[in-house]
Protein backbone atom coordinates (compact mmCIF):
# COMPACT_ATOMS: atom_id res chain seq x y z
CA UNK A 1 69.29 144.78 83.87
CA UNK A 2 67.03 141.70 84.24
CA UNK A 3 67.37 138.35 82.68
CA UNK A 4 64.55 136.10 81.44
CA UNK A 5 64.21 132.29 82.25
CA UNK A 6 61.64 130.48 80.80
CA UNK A 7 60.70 126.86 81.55
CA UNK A 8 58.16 124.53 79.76
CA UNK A 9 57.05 121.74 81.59
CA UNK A 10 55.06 118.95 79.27
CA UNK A 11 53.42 116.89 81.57
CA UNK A 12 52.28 113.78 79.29
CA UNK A 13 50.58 112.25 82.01
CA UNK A 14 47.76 114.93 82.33
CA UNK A 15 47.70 115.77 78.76
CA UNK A 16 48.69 119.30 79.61
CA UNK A 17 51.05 122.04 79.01
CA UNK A 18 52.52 125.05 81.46
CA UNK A 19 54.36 127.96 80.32
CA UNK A 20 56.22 129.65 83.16
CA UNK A 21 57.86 132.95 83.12
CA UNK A 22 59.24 133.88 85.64
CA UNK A 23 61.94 136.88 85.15
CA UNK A 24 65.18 137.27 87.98
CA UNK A 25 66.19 140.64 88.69
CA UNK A 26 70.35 140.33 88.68
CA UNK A 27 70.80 142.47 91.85
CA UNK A 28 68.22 139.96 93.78
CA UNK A 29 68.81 136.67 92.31
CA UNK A 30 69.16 134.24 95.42
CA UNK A 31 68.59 130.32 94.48
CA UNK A 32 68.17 127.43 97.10
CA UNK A 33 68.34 123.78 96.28
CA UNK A 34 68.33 121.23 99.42
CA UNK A 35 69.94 123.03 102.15
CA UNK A 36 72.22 124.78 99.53
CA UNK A 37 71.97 128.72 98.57
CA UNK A 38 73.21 129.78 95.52
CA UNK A 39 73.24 133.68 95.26
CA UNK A 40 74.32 136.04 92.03
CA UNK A 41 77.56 137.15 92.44
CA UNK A 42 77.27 139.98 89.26
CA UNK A 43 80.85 141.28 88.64
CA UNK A 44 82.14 139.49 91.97
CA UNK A 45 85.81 138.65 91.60
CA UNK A 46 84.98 137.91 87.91
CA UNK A 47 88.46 138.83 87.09
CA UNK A 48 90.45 137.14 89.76
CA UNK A 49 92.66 134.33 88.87
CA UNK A 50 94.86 132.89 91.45
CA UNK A 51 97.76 130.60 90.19
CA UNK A 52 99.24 128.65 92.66
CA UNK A 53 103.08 127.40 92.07
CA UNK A 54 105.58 125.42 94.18
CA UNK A 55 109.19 126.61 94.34
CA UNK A 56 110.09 123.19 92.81
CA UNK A 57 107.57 123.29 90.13
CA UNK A 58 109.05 126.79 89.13
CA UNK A 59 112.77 125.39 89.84
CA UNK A 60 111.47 122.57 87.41
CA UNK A 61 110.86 125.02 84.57
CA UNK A 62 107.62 123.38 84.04
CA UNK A 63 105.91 125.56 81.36
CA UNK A 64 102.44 125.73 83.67
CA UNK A 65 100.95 126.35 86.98
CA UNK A 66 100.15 123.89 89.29
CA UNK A 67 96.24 125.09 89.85
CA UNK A 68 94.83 128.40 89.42
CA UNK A 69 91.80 129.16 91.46
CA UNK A 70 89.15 131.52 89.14
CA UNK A 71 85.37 131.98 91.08
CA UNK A 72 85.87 129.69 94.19
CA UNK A 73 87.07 126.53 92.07
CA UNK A 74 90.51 125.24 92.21
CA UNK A 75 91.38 123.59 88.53
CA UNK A 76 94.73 121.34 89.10
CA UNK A 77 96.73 120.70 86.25
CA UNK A 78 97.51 117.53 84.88
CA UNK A 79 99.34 115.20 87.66
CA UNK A 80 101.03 112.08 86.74
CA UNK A 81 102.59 109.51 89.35
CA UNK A 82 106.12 111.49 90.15
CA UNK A 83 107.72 110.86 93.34
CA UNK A 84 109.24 113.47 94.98
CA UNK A 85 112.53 113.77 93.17
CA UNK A 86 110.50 114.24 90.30
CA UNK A 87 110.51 110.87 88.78
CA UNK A 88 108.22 108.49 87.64
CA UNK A 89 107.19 105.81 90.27
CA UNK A 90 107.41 101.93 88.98
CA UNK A 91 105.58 99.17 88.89
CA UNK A 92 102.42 99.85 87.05
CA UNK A 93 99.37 101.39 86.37
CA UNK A 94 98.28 100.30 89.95
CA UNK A 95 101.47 102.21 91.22
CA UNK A 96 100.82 105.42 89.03
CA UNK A 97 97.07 105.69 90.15
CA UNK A 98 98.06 105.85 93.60
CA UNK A 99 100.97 107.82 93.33
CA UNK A 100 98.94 110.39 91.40
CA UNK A 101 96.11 110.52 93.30
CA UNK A 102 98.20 110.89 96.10
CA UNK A 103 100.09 113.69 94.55
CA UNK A 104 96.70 115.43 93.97
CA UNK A 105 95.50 114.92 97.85
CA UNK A 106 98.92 116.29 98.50
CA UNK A 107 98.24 119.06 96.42
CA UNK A 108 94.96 119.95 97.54
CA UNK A 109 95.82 119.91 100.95
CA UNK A 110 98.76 122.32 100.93
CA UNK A 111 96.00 125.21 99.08
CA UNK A 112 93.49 124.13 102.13
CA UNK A 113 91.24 121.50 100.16
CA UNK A 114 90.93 117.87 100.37
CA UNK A 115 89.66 115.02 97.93
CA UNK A 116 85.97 115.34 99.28
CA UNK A 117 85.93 118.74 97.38
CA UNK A 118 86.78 117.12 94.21
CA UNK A 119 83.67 117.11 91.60
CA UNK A 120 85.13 116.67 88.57
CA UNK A 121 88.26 114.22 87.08
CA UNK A 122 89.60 113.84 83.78
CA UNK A 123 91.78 110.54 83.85
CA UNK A 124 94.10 110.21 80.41
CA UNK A 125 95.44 106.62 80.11
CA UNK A 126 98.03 105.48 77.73
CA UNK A 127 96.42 102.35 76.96
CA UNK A 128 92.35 101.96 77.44
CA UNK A 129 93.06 98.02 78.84
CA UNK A 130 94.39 99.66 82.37
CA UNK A 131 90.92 101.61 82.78
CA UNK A 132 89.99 98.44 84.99
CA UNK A 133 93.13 98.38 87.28
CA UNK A 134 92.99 102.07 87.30
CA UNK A 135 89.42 102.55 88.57
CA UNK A 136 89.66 100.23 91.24
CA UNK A 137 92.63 102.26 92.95
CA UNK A 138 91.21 105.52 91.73
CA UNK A 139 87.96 104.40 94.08
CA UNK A 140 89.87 103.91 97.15
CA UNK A 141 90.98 108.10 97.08
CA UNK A 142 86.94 108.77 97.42
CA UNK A 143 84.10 108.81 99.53
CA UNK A 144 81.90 105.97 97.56
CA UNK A 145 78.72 108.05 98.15
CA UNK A 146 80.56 110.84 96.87
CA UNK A 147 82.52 110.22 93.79
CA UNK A 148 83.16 112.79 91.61
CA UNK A 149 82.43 112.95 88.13
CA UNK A 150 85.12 111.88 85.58
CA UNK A 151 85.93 111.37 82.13
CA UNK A 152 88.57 108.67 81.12
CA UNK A 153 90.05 108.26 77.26
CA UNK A 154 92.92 106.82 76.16
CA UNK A 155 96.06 108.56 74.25
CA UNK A 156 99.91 108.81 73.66
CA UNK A 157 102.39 110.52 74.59
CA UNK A 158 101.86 111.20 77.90
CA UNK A 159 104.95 113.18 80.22
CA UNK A 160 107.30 111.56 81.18
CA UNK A 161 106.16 108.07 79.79
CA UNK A 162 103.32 108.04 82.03
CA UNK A 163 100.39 105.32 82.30
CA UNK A 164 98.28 108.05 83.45
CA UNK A 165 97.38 111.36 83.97
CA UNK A 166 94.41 113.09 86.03
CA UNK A 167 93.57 116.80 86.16
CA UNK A 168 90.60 117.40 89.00
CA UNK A 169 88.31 120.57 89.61
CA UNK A 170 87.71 121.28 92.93
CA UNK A 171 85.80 123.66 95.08
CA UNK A 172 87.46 125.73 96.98
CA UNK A 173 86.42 125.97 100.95
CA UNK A 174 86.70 129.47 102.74
């Protein structure tokens, strides 16, 4: 089985147009961009889902995993900014961005990642007017040349009366 990529390239400048076929044979596919290779991994643990739980998440009765791990990327739940006895920390949206960011580091750590592996955030705010506060600690948990991607929207009804709630994608580091 083959597959068929085609790319047309309009190049304004010189008035001219390319049409490139090229077709990539499944069982050969091998991409590099920079110093990174990315090669097909057809049928590859396709099917594998990993879901990772903590005794006190499942002593919690919380109605979801913690992260599952599906093709070599971790996908964390939603975390909000519980301390360890499983209570909201005060004080804030300030307080709540670090505590849950912290709570995700924590979490990443413990299934061998770290925030650097991060590429993708979705931050849920209560109320839009803390996306200010809550960027500028959100910053300090990342590498400045690295920051991941992220989405941020306001709703209600967040758990436990939170200000916030992130859930990351990671990659996940053999």
């Amino acid at each position: 089985m083959h597959s068929l990529l085609l790319i047309i390239l309009n190049l304004k400048n010189m008035k001219v147009k390319y049409l490139i076929i090229i077709f990539l044979f499944n069982s050969c596919l091998s991409l590099r961009f920079g110093n990174r290779e990315f090669k097909n991994s057809t049928f590859e643990n396709r099917e594998t889902i990993e879901f990772i739980n903590s005794q006190e998440n499942i002593d919690r009765g919380y109605p979801f995993s913690e992260a599952t791990i599906v093709n070599g990327i971790i996908y964390l739940s939603g975390e909000i900014g519980t301390l360890p006895n499983g209570s909201l920390i005060a004080g804030g949206i300030v307080q709540e961005t670090r505590q849950t960011l912290t709570n995700i580091k924590n979490k990443l750590e413990k299934i061998g990642g770290s925030m650097d592996d991060i590429f993708k955030c979705t931050c849920m705010l209560s109320d839009i007017k803390d996306w200010p506060l809550m960027s500028e600690e959100y910053k300090k948990f990342f590498n400045p040349n690295k920051l991941p991607a992220r989405s941020a929207f306001a709703g209600s009804g967040l758990a436990l009366g939170a200000k916030l709630e992130i859930e990351c994608m990671a990659i996940k580091r053999d």
